[in-house]
Protein backbone atom coordinates (compact mmCIF):
# COMPACT_ATOMS: atom_id res chain seq x y z
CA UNK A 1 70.90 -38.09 11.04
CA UNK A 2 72.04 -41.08 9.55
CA UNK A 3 71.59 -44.38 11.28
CA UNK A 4 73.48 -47.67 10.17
CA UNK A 5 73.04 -50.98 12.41
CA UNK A 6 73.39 -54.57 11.23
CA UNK A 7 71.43 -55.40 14.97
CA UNK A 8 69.32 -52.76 16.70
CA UNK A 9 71.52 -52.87 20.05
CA UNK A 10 70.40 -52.74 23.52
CA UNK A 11 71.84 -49.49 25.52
CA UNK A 12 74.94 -50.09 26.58
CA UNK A 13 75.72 -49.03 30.10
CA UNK A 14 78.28 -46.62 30.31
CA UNK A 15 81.44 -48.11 32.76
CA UNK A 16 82.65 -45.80 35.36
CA UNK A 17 85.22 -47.21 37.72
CA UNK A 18 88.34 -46.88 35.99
CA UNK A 19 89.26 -43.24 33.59
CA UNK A 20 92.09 -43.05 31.63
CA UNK A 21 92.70 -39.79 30.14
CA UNK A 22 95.62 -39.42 27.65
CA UNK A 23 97.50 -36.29 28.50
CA UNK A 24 99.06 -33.50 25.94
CA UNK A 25 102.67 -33.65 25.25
CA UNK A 26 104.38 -31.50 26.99
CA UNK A 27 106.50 -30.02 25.19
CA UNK A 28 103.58 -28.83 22.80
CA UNK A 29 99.82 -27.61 23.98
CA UNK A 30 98.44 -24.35 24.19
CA UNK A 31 100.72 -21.80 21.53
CA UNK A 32 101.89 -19.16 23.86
CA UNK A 33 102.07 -15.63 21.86
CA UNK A 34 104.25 -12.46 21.83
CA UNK A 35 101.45 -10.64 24.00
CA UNK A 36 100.83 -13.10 26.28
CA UNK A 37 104.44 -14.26 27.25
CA UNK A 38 105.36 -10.57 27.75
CA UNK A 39 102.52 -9.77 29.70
CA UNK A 40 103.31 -12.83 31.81
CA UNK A 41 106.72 -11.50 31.71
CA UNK A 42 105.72 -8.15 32.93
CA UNK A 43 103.21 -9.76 36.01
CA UNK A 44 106.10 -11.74 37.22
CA UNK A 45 109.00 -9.04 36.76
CA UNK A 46 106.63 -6.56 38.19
CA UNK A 47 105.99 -8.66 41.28
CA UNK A 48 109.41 -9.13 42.02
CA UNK A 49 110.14 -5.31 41.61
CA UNK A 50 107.33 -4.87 44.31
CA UNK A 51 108.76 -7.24 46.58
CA UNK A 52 112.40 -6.54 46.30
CA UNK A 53 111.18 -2.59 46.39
CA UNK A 54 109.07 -3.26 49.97
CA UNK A 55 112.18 -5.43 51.19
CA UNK A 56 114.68 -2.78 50.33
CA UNK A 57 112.52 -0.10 51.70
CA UNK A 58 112.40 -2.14 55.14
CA UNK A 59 116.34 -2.85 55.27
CA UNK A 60 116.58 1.61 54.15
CA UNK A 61 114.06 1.85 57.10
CA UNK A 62 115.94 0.10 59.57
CA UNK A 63 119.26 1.54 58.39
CA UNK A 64 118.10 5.03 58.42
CA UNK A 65 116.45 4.37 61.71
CA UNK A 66 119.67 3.37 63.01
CA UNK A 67 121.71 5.85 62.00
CA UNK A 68 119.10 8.46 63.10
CA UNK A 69 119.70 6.87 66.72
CA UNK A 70 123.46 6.92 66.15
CA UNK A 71 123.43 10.60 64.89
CA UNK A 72 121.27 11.66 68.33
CA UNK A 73 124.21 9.93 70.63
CA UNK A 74 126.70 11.30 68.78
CA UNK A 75 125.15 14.54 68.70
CA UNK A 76 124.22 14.76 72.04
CA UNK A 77 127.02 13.63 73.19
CA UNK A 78 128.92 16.27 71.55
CA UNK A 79 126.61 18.77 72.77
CA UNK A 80 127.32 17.04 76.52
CA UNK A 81 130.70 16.98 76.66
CA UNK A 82 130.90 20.97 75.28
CA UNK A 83 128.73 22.56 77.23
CA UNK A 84 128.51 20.50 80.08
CA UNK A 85 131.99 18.75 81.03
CA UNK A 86 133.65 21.94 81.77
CA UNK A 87 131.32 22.55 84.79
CA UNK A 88 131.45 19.24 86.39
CA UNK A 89 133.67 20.25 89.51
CA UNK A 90 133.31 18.09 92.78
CA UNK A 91 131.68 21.11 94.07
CA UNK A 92 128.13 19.77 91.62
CA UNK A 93 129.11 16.20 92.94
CA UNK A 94 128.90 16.99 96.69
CA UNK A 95 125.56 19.50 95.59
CA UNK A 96 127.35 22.89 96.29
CA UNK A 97 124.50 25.10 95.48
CA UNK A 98 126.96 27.43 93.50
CA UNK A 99 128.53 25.10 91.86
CA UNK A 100 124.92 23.44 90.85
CA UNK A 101 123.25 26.74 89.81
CA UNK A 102 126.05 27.74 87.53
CA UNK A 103 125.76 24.20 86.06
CA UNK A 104 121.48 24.64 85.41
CA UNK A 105 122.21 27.81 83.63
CA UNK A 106 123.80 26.00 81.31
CA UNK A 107 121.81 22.95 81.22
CA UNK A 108 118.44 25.31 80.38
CA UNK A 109 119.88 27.99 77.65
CA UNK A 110 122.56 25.87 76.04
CA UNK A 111 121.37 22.00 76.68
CA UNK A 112 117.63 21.87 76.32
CA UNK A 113 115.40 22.08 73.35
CA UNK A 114 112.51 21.09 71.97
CA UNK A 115 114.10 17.62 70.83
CA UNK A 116 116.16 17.70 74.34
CA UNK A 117 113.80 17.38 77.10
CA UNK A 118 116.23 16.35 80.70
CA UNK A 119 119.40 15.97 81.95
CA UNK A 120 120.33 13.85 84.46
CA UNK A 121 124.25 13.12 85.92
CA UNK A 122 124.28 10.60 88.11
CA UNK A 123 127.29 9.88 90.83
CA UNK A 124 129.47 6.61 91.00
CA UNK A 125 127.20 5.23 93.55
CA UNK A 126 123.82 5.62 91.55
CA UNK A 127 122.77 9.28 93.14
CA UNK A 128 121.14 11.66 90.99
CA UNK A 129 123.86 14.81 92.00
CA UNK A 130 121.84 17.09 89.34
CA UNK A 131 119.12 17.65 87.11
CA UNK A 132 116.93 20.27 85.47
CA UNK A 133 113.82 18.74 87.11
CA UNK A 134 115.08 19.65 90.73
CA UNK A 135 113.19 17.22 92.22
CA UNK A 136 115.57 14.22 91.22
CA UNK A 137 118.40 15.66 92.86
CA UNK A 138 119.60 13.59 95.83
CA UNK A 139 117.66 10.87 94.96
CA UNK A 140 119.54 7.32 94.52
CA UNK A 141 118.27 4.74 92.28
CA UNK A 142 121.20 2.85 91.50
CA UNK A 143 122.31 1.69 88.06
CA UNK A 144 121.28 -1.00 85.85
CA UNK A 145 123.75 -2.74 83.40
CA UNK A 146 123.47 -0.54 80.13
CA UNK A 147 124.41 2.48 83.30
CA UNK A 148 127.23 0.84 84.65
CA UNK A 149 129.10 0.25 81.48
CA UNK A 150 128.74 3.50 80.30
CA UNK A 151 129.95 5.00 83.62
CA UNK A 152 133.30 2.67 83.77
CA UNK A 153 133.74 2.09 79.99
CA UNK A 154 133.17 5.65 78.67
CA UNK A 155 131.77 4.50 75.65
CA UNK A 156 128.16 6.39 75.23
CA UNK A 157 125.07 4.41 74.67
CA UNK A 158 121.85 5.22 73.41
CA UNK A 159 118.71 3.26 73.87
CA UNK A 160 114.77 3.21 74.13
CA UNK A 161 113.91 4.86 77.89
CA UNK A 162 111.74 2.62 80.33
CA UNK A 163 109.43 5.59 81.29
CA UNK A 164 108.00 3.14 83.74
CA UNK A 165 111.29 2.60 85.94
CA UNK A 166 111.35 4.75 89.37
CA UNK A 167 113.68 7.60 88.04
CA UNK A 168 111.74 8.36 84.94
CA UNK A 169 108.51 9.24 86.83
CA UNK A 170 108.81 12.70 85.50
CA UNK A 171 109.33 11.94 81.67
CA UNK A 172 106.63 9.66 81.68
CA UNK A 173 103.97 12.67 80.14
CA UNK A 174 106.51 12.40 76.79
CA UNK A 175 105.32 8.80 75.66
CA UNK A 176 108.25 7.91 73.94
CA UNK A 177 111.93 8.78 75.37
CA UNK A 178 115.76 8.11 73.73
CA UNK A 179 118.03 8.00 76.22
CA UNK A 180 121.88 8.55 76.00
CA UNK A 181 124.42 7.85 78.35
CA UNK A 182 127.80 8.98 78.13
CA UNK A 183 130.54 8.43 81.04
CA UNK A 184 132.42 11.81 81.72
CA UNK A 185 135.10 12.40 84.48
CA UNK A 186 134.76 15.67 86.71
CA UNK A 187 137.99 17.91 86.94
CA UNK A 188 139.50 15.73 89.86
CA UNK A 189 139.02 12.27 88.40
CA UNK A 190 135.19 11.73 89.70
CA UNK A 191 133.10 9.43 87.60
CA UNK A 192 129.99 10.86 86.71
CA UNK A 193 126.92 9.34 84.53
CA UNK A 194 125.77 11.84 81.91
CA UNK A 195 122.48 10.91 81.17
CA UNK A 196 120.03 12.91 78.17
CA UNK A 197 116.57 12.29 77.34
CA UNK A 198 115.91 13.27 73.40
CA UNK A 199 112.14 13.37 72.09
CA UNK A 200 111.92 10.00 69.82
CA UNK A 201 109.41 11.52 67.54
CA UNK A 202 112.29 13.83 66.63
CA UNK A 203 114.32 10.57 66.12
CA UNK A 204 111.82 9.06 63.91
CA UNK A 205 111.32 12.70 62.34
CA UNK A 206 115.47 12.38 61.20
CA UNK A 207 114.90 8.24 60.05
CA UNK A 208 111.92 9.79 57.74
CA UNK A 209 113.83 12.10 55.86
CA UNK A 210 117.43 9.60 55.32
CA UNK A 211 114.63 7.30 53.83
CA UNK A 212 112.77 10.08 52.12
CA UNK A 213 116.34 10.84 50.61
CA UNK A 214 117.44 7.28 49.38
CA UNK A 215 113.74 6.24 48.38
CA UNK A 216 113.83 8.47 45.01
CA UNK A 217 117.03 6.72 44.06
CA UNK A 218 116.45 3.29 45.18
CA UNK A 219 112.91 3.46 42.94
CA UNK A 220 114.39 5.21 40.00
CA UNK A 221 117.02 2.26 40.12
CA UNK A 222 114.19 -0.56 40.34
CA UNK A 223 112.29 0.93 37.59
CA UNK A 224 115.08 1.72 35.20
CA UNK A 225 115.74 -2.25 36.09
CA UNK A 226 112.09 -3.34 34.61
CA UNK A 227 111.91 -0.83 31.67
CA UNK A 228 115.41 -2.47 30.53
CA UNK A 229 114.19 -6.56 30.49
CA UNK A 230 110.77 -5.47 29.16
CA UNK A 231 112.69 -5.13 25.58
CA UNK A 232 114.10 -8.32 26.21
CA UNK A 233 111.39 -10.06 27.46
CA UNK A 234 109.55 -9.07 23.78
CA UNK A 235 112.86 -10.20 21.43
CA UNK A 236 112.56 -13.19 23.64
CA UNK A 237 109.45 -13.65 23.22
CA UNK A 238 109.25 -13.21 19.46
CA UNK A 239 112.13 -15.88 19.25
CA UNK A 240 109.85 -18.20 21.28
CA UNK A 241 107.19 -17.55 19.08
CA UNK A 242 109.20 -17.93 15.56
CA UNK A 243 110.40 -20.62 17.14
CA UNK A 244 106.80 -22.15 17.85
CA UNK A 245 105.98 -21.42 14.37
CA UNK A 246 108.87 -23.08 12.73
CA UNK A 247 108.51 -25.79 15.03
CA UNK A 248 104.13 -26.15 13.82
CA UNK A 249 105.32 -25.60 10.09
CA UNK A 250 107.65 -28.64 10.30
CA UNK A 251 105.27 -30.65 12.46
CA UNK A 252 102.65 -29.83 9.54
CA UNK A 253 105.12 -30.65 6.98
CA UNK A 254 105.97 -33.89 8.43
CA UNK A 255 102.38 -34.96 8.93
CA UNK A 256 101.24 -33.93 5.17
CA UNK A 257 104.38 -36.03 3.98
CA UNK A 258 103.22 -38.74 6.14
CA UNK A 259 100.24 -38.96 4.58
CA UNK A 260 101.63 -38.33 0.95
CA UNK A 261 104.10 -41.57 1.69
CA UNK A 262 100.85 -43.37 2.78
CA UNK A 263 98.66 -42.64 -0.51
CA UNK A 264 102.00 -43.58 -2.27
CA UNK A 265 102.27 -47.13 -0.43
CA UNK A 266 98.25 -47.64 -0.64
CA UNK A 267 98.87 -46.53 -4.38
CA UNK A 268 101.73 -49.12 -5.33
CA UNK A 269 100.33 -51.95 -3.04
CA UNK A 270 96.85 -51.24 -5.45
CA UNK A 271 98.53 -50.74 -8.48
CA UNK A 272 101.56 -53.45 -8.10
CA UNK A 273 100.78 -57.03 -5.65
CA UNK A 274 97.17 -56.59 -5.80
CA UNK A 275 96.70 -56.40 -9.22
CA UNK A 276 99.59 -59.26 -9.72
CA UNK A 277 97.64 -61.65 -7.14
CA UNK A 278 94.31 -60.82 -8.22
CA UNK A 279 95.53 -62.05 -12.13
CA UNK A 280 97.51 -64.88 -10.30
CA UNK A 281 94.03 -65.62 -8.24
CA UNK A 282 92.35 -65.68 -11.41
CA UNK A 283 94.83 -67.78 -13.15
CA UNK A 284 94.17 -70.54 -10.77
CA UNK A 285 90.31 -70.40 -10.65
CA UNK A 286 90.91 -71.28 -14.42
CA UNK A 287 93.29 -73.46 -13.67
CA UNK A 288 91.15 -75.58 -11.10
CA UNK A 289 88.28 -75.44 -14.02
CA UNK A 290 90.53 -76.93 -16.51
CA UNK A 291 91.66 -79.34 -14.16
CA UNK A 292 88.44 -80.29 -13.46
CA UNK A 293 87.51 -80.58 -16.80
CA UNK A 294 90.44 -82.92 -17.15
CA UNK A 295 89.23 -85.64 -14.79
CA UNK A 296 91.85 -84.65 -12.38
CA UNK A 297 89.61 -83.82 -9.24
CA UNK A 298 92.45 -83.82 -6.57
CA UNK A 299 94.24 -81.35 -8.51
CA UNK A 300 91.49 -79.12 -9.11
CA UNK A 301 90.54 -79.08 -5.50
CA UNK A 302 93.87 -78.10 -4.02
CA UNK A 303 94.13 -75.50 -7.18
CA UNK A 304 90.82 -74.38 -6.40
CA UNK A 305 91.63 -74.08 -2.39
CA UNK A 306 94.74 -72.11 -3.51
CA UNK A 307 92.78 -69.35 -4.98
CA UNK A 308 90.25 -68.98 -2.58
CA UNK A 309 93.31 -68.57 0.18
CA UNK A 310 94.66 -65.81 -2.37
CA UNK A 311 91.64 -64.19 -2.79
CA UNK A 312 91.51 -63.63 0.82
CA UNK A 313 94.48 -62.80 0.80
CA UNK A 314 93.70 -60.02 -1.42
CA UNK A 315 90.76 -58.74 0.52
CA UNK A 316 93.02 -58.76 3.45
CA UNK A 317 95.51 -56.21 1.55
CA UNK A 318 92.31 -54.10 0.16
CA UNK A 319 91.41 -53.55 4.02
CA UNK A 320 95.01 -52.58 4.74
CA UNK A 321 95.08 -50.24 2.33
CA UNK A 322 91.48 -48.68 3.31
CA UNK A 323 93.22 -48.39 6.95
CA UNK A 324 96.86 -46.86 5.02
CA UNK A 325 94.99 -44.18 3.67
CA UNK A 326 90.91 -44.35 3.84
CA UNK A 327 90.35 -42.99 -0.26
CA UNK A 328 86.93 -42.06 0.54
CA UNK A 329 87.58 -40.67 3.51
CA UNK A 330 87.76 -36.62 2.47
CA UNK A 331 85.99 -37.30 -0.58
CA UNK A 332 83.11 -38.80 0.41
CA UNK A 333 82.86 -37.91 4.42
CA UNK A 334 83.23 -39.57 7.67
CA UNK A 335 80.72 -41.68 8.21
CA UNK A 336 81.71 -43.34 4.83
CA UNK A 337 84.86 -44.11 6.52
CA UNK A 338 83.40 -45.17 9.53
CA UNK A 339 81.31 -47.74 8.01
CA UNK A 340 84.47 -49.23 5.95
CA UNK A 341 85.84 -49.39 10.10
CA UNK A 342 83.43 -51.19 11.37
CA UNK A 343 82.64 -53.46 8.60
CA UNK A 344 85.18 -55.64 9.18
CA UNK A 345 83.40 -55.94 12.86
CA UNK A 346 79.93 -56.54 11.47
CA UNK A 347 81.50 -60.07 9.43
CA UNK A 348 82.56 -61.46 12.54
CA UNK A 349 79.30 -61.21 13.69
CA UNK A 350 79.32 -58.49 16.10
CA UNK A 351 76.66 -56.00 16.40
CA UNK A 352 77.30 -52.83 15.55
CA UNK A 353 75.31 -49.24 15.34
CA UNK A 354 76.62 -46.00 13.33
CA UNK A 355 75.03 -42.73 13.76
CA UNK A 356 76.52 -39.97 11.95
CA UNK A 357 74.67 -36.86 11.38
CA UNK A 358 73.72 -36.56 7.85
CA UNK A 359 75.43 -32.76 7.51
CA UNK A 360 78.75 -33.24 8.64
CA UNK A 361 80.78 -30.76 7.31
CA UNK A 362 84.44 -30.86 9.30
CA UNK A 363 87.64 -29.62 8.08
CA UNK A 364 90.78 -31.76 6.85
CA UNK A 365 92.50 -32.23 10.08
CA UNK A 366 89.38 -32.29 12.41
CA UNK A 367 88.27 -35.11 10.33
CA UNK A 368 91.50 -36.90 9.76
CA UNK A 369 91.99 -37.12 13.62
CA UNK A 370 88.46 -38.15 14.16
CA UNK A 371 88.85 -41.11 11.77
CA UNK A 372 92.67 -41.81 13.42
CA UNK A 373 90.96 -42.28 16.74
CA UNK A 374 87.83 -44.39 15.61
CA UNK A 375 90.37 -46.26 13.67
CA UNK A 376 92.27 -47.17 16.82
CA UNK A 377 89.41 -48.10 19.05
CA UNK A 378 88.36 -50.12 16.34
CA UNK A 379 91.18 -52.02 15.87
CA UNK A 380 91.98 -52.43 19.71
CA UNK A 381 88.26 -53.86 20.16
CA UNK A 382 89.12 -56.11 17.27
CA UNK A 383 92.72 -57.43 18.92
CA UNK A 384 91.91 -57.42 22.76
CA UNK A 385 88.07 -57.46 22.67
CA UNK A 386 87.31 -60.78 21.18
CA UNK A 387 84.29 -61.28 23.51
CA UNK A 388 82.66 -58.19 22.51
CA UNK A 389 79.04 -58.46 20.68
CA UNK A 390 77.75 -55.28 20.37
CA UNK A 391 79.97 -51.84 19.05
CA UNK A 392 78.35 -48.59 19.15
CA UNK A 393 79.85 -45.34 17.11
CA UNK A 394 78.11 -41.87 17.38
CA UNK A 395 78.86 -39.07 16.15
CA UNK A 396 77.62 -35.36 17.30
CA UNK A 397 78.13 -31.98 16.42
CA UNK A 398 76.91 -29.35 19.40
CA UNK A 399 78.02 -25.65 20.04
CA UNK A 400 80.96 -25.97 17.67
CA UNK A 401 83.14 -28.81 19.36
CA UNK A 402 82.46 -32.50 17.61
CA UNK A 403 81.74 -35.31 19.56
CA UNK A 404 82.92 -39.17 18.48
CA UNK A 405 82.31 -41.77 20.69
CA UNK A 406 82.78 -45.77 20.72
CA UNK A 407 81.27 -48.37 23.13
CA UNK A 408 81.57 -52.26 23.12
CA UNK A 409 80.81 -54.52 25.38
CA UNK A 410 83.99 -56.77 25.99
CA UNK A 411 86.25 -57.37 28.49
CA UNK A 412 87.34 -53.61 29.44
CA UNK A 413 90.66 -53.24 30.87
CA UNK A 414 92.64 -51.53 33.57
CA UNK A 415 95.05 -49.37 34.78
CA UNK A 416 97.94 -52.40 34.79
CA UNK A 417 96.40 -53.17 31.36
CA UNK A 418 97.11 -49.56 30.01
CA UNK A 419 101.11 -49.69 31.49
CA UNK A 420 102.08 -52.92 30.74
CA UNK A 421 100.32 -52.21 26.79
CA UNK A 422 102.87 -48.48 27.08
CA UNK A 423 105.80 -50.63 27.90
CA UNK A 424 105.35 -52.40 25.50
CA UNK A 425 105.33 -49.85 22.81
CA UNK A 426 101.58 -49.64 22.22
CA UNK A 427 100.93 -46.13 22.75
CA UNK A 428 98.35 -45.38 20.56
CA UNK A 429 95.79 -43.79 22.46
CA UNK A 430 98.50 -41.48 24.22
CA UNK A 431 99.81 -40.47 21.06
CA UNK A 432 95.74 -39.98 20.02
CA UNK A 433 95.47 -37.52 23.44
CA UNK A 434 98.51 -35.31 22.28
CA UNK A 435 97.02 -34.80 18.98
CA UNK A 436 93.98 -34.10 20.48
CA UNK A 437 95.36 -31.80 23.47
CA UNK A 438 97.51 -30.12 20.54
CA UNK A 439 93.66 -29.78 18.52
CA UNK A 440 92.30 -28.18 22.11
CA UNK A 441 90.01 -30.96 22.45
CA UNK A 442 90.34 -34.19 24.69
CA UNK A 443 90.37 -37.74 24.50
CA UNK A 444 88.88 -39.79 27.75
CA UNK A 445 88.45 -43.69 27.72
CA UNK A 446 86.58 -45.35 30.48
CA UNK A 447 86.18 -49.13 31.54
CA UNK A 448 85.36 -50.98 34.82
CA UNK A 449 87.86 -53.43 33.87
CA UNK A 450 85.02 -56.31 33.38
CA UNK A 451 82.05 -54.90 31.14
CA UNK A 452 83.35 -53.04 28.31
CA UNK A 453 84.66 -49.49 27.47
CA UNK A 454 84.23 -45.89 26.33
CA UNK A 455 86.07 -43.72 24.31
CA UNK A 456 85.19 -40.40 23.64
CA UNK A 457 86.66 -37.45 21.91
CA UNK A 458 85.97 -34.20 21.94
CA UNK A 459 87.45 -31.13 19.17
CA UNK A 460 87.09 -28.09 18.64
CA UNK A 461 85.61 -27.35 14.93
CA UNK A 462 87.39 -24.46 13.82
């Protein structure tokens, strides 16, 4: 571990009240893949199937249980008005015993079955005038709305029976009635009620097999449905990814040409106005000399100042070109670099402490970005932290991920800070938390606003 402090600082206590945490660009992050965007694909298609497939099978349901209703009215009816309608003389209205016996044979070999369970007709006045359960005849209820319109409107009906009503008392052992009314005339004009109570287990016995019949269908439908977008779902998805790919290639490409450009600039800045004003610097230290040699001390003073301001001049460009493109930076490590950052720091008089550890072995980007972020905080402590006297850099490497933090002591800042800096077009450290996002690491800052801040960075080490 390597250990490099002009001042052997005093712990630094670590602000917590304000945390601002750069987020990943959105339109990059996490790479999605063939596999995985066609499995997610596949979840989500497959969910829908299951829902659409459980609210079909609930509309089938209902439709098949209404139609299995209409078919028993229809049916009955049918059966009603056949067998039934040519025996309904006045004679079974005013309870002729004939006319009623002839009308139960009937009823019991031609009416009733095992899904047909009574017969009822009822007289205009609500009077059961015959039944196949003997003990209703003669008996007057009187007639409830759904009765009434089928008796004057001759239009039959068909409904759930209310075993618990008075005239039901003897259907009440079969749980679960349909009940069918149908309006029929006797031979001399008499309204009559026809009234049949079907089993509804037989009911729900027909709705089971119309859904049984459409289900097949309706599933082989839904199916052939998701085996058709899976295909599409994986071209898709290999676009997407191509797409991805070309997109990282030229996102590469533009960063490696970014930094080519910057060697380029660092190279002719080196090689052209460096070189020029460190032989024009020269030329005037001589100058001053001969001018002092000359008697002519007023000259050689404001010669002499002249080079002094060009020198530093010089050393200012030098440190620009360090921050450009750091030269030692791959070839000689990070904490190299990092003490070319914060030496700048140390000759204002600020305290500072490196700790790198002394095998640091990182690749190209890892370390690039690690040195783009110290190089940031550095420079933003030396612009807006003024006050600070003590800067502390550390450097870890634990369970594969490396660790780079920075500390000083100055002013802090805060959340108003941070959006009025973005409006302004300083977004370094958000531009800093995509790359890192992108990396799969993260990049937090924290400050109170009043006592100083922390940045931290985490990565990934491939």
């Amino acid at each position: 571990m390597r250990t490099v402090s002009a001042v052997e600082p005093a712990p630094a206590a670590p602000p917590k009240s304000f945390a601002f945490t750069p987020p990943p660009h959105p339109a990059r992050g996490r790479r999605i893949t063939v596999r995985s965007a066609v499995m997610a694909f596949v979840a989500a298609d497959l969910a829908a199937v299951i829902l659409i497939t459980l609210g079909v099978a609930w509309l089938v349901s209902r439709s098949a249980s209404a139609g299995a209703v209409r078919d028993a009215r229809d049916l009955t009816v049918a059966e009603g008005r056949a067998a039934v309608w040519p025996l309904l003389t006045d004679g079974v209205v005013r309870g002729d015993p004939a006319a009623l016996a002839a009308l139960d044979e009937v009823v019991k070999t031609r009416v009733l079955s095992d899904r047909l369970v009574r017969v009822k007709i009822w007289s205009a006045d609500g009077t059961i005038v015959y039944s196949d359960e003997a003990r209703l005849i003669g008996q007057h209820f009187g007639f409830d709305k759904e009765d009434a319109k089928a008796l004057t409107s001759g239009i039959p009906e068909a409904g759930v029976s209310n075993l618990a009503a008075p005239e039901n008392l003897y259907e009440r052992d079969f749980k679960k009635l349909l009940q069918v009314y149908d309006g029929l005339r006797t031979r001399s004009g008499q309204p009559v009620l026809f009234e049949a109570y079907i089993k509804f287990s037989s009911v729900t016995a027909d709705s089971h097999r119309a859904f049984v019949s459409v289900l097949p269908a309706m599933l082989a439908g839904l199916l052939l449905l998701f085996l058709a977008q899976v295909p599409l779902a994986w071209a898709m998805a290999r676009r997407i990814e191509a797409g991805q790919v070309e997109e990282q290639r030229l996102l590469q490409r533009a960063i490696n040409s970014a930094d080519v450009e910057r060697r380029h600039i660092a190279a002719d800045l080196h090689d052209g106005p460096v070189q020029a004003l460190a032989g024009t610097a020269l030329s005037l230290t001589a100058a001053a000399e001969h001018a002092n040699a000359a008697g002519l001390a007023d000259i050689a003073t404001t010669v002499s100042g002249a080079a002094g301001e060009l020198r530093q001049g010089i050393r200012d460009l030098r440190t620009l070109i360090v921050a450009i493109a750091p030269p030692r930076l791959h070839d000689e490590g990070l904490a190299v670099a990092l003490q070319d950052l914060v030496s700048p720091l140390r000759a204002r008089g600020v305290e500072t402490s490196l700790t790198v550890p002394d095998r640091l072995d990182l690749p190209r980007e890892v370390e690039a970005l690690a040195y783009r972020t110290a190089q940031e905080a550095i420079r933003n402590i030396g612009r807006h932290a003024s006050t600070a006297r003590r800067v502390t850099v550390t450097v870890a490497q634990l369970d594969g991920r490396l660790q780079l933090e920075i500390v000083d002591d100055g002013p802090g800042f805060s959340p108003g800070t941070v959006n009025a800096r973005n409006a302004q077009g300083h977004v370094g450290l958000h531009l800093l938390g995509e790359l890192a996002g992108d990396a799969g690491g993260r990049l937090d800052v924290h400050s109170d606003g009043h006592t100083g801040t922390r940045l931290r960075l985490e990565l990934p080490i491939p």
